[in-house]
PDB file of N, CA and C in Angstrom:
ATOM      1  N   UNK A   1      19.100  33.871  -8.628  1.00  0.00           N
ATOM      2  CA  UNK A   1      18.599  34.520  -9.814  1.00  0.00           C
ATOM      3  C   UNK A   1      18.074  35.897  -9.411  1.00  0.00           C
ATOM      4  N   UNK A   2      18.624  37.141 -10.009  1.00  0.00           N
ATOM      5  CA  UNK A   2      17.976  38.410  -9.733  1.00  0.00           C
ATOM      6  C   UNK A   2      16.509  38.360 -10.566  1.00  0.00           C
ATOM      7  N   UNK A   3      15.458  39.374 -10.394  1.00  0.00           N
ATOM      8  CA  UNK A   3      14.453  39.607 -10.597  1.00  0.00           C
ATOM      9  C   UNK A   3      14.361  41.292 -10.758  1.00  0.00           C
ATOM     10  N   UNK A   4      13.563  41.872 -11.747  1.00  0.00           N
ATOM     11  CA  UNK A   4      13.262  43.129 -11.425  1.00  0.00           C
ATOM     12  C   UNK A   4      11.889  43.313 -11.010  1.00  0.00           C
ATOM     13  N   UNK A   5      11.672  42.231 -11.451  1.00  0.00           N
ATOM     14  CA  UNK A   5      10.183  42.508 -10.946  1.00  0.00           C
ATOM     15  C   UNK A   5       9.724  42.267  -9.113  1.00  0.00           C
ATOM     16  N   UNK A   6       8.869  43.121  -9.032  1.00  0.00           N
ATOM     17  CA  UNK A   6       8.265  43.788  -7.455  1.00  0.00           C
ATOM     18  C   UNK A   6       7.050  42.432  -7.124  1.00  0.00           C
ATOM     19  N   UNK A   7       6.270  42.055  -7.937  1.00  0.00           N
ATOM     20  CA  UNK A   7       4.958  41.458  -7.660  1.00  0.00           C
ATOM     21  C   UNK A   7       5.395  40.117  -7.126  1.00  0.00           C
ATOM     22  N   UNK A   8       5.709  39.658  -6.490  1.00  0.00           N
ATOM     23  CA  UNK A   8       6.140  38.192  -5.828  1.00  0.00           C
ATOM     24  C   UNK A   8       5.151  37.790  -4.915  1.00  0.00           C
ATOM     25  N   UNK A   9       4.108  36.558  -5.133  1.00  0.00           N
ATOM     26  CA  UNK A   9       3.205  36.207  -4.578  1.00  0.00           C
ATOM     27  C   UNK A   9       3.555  34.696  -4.065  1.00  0.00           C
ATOM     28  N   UNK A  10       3.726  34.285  -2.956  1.00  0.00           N
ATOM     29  CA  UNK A  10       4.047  33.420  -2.721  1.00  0.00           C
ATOM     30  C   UNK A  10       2.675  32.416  -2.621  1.00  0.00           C
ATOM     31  N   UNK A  11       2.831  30.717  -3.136  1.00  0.00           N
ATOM     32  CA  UNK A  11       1.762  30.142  -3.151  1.00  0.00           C
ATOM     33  C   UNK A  11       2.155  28.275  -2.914  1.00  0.00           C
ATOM     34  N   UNK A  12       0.962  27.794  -3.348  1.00  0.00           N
ATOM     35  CA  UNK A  12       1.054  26.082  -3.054  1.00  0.00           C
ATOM     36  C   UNK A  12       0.223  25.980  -4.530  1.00  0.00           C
ATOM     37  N   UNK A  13       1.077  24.742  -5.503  1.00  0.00           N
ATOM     38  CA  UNK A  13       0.194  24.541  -6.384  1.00  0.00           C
ATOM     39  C   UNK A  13      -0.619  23.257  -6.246  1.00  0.00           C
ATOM     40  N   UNK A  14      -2.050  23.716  -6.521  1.00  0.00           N
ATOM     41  CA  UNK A  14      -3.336  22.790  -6.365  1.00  0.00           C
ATOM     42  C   UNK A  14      -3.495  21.664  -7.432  1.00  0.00           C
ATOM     43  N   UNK A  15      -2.889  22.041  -8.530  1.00  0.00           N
ATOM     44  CA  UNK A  15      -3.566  21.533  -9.598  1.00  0.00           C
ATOM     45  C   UNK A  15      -2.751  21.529 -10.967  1.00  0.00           C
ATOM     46  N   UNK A  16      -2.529  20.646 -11.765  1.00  0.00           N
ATOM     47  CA  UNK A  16      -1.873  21.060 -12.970  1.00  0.00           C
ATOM     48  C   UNK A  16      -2.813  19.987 -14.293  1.00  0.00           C
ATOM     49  N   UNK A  17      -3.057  21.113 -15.342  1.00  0.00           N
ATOM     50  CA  UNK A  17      -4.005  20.471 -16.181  1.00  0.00           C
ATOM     51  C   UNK A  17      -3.115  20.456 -17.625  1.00  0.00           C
ATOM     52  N   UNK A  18      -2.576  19.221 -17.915  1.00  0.00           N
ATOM     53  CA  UNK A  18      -1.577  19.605 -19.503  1.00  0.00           C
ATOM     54  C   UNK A  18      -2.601  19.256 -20.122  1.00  0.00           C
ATOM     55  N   UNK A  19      -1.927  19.709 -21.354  1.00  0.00           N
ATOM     56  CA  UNK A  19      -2.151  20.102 -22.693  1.00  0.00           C
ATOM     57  C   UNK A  19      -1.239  19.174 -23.104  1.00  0.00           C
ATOM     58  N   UNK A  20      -1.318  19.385 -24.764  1.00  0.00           N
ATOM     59  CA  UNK A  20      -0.122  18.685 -25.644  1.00  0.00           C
ATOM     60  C   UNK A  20       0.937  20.252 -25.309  1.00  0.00           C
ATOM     61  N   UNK A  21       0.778  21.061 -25.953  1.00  0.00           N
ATOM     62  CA  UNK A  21       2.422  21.995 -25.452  1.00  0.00           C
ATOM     63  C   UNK A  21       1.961  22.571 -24.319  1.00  0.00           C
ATOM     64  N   UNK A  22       1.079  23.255 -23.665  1.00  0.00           N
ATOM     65  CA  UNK A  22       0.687  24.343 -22.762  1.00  0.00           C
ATOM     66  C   UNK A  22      -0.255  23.545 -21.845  1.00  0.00           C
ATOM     67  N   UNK A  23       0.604  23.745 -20.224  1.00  0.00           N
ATOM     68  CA  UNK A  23      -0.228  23.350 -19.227  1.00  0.00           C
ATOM     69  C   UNK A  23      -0.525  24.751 -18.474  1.00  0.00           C
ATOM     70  N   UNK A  24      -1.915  23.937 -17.361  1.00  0.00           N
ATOM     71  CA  UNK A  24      -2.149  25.310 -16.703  1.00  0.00           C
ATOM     72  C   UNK A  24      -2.288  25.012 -15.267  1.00  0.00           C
ATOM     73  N   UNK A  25      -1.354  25.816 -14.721  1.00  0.00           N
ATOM     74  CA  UNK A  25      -0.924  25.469 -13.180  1.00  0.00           C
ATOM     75  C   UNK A  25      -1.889  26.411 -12.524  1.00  0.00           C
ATOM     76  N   UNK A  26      -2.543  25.701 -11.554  1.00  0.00           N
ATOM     77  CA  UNK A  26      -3.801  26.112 -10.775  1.00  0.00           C
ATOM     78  C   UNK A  26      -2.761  26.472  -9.097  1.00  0.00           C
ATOM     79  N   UNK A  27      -3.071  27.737  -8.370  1.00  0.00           N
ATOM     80  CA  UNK A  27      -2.188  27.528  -7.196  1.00  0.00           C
ATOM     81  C   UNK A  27      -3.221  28.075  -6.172  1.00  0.00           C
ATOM     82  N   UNK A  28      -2.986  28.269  -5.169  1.00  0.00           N
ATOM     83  CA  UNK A  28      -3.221  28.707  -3.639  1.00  0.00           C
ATOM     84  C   UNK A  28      -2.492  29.894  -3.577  1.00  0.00           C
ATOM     85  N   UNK A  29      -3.050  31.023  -3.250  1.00  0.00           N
ATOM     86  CA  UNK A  29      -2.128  32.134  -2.700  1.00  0.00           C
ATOM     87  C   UNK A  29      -2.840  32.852  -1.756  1.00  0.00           C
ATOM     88  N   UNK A  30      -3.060  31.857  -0.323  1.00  0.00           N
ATOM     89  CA  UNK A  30      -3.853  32.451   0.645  1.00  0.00           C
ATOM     90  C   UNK A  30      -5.089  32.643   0.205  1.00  0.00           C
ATOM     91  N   UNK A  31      -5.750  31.700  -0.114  1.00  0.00           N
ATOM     92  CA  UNK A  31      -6.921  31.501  -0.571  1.00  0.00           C
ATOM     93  C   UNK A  31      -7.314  32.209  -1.392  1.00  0.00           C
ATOM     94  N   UNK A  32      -6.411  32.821  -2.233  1.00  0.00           N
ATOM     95  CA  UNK A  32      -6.732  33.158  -3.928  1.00  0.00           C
ATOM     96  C   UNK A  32      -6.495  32.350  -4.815  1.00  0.00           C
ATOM     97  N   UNK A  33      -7.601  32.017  -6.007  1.00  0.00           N
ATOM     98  CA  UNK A  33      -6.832  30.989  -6.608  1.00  0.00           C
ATOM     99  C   UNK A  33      -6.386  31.667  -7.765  1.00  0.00           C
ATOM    100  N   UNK A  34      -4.926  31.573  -8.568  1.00  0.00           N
ATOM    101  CA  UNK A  34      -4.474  31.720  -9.516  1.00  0.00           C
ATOM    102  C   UNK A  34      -3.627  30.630 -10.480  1.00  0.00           C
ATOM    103  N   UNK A  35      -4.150  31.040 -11.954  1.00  0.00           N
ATOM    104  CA  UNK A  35      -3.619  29.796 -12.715  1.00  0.00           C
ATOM    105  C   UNK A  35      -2.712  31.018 -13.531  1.00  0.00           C
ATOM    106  N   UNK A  36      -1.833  29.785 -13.879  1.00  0.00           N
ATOM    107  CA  UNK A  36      -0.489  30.436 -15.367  1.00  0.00           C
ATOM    108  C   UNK A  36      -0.471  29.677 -16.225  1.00  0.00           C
ATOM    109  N   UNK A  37      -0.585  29.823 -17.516  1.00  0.00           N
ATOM    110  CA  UNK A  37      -0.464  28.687 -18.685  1.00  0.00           C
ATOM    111  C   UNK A  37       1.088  29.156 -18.669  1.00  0.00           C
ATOM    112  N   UNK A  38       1.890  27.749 -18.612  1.00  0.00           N
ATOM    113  CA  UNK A  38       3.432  27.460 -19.061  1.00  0.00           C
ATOM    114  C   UNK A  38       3.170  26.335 -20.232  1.00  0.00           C
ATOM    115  N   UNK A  39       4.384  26.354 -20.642  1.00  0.00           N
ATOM    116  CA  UNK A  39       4.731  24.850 -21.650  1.00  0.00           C
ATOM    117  C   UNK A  39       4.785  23.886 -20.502  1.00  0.00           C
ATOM    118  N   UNK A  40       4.673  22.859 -21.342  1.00  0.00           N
ATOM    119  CA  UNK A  40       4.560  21.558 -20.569  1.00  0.00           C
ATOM    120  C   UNK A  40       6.052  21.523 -20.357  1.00  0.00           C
ATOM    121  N   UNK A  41       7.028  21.660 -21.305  1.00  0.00           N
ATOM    122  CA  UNK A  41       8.373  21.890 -20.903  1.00  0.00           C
ATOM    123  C   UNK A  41       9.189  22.484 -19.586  1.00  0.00           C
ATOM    124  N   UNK A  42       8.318  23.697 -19.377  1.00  0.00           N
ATOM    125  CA  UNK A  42       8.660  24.731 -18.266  1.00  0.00           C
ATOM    126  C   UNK A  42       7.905  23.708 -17.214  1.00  0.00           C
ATOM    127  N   UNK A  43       6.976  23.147 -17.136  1.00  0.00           N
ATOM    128  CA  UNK A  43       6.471  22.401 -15.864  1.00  0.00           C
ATOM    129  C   UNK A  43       7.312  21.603 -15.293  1.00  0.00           C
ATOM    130  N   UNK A  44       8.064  20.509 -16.447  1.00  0.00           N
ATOM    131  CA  UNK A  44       9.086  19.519 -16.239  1.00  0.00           C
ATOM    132  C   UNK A  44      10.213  20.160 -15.527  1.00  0.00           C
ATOM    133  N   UNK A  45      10.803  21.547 -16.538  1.00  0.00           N
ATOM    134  CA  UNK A  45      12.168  21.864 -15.998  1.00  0.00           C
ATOM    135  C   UNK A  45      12.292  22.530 -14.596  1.00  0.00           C
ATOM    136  N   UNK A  46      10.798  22.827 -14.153  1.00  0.00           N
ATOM    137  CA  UNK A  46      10.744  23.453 -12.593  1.00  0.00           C
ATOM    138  C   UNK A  46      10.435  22.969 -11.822  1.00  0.00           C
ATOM    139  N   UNK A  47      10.089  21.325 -12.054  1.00  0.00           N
ATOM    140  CA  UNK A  47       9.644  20.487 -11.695  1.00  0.00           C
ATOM    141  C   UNK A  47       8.483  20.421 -10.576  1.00  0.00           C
ATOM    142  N   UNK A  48       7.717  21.013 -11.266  1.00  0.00           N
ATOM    143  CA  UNK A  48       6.493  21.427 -10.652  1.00  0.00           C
ATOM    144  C   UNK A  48       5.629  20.178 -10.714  1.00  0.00           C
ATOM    145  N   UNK A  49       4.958  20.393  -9.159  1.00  0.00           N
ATOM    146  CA  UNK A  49       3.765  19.106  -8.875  1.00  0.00           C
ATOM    147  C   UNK A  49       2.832  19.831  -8.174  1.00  0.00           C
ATOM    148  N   UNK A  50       1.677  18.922  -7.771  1.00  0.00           N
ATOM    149  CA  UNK A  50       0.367  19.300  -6.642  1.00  0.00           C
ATOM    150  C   UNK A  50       1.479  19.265  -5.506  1.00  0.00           C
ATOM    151  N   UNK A  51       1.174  20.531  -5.021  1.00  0.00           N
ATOM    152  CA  UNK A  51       1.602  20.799  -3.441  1.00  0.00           C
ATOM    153  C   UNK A  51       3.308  21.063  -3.551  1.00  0.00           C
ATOM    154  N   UNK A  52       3.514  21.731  -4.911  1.00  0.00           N
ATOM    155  CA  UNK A  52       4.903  22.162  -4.345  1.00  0.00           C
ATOM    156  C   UNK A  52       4.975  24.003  -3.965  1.00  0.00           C
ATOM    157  N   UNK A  53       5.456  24.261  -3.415  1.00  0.00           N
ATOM    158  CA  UNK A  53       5.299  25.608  -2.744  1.00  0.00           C
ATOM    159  C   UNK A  53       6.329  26.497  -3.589  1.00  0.00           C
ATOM    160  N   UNK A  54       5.943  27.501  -4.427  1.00  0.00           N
ATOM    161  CA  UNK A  54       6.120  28.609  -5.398  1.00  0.00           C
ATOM    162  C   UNK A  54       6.256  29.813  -5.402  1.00  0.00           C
ATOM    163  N   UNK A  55       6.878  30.345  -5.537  1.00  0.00           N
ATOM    164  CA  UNK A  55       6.600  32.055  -5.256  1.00  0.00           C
ATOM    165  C   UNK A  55       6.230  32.179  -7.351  1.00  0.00           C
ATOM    166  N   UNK A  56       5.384  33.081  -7.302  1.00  0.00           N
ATOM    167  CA  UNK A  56       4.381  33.622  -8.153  1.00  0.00           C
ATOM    168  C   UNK A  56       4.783  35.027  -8.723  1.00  0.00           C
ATOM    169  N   UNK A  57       5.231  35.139  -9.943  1.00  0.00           N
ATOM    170  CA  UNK A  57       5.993  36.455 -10.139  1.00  0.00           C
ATOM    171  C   UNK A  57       5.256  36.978 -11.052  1.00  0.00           C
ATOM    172  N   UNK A  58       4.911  38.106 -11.156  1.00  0.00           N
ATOM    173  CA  UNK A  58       4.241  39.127 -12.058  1.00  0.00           C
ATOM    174  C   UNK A  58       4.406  40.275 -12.755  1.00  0.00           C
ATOM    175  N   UNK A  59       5.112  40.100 -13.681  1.00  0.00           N
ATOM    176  CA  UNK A  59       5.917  41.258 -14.169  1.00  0.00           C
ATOM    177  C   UNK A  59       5.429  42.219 -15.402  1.00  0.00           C
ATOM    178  N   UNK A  60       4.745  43.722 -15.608  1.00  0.00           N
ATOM    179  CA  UNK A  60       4.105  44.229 -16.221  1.00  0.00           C
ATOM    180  C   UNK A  60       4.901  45.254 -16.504  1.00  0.00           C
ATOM    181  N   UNK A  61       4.838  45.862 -17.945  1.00  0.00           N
ATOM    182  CA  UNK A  61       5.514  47.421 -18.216  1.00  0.00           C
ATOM    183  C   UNK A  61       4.223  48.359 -17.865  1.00  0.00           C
ATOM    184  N   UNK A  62       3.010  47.596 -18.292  1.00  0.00           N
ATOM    185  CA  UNK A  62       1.076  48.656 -18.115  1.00  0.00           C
ATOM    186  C   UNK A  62       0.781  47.854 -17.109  1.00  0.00           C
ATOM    187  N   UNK A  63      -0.089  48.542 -16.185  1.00  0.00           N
ATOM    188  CA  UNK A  63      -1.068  47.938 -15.627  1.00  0.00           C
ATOM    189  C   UNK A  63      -2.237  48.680 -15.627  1.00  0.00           C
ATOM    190  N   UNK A  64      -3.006  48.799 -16.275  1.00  0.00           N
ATOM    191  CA  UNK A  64      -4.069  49.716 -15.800  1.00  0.00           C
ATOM    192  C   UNK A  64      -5.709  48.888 -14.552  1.00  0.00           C
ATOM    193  N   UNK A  65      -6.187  50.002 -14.114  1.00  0.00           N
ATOM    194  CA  UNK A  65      -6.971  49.616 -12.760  1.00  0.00           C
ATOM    195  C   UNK A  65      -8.245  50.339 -13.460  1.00  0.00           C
ATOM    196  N   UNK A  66      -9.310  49.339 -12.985  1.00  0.00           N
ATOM    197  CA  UNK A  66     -10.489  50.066 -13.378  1.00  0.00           C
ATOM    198  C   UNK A  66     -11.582  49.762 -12.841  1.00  0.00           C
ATOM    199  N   UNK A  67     -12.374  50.264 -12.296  1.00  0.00           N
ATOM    200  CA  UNK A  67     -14.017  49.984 -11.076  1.00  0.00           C
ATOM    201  C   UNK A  67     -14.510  50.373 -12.176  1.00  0.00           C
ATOM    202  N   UNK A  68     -15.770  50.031 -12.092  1.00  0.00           N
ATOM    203  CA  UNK A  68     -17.393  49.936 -12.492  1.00  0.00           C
ATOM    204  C   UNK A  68     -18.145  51.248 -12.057  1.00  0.00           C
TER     205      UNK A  68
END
């Protein structure tokens, strides 16, 4: 599968919390933790579990950055 997107974070998922449509996948990315709400559908069809190893894609047209 091509990608255009640059942000590829590779990870381990910790945790998955469903919902009735929308679960939220909790992961490891070198001791960052990041979650993604998917459909419970998309969980099944990627067949995602605790401890399957993921690359993490992040794809933005804006990003804006901002300090305090």
């Amino acid at each position: 599968m091509k990608l255009s997107a640059r942000n590829k974070i590779p990870a381990r998922v910790t945790k998955i919390n469903y919902g009735e449509a929308i679960a939220n996948v909790e992961m490891d990315a070198c001791g960052t933790r990041l979650v993604s709400s998917v459909t419970v559908e998309a969980v099944k069809e990627l067949g995602l579990s605790e401890g399957a190893e993921v690359t993490v894609v992040v794809k933005a047209s804006d990003l804006i950055l901002a300090t305090e």
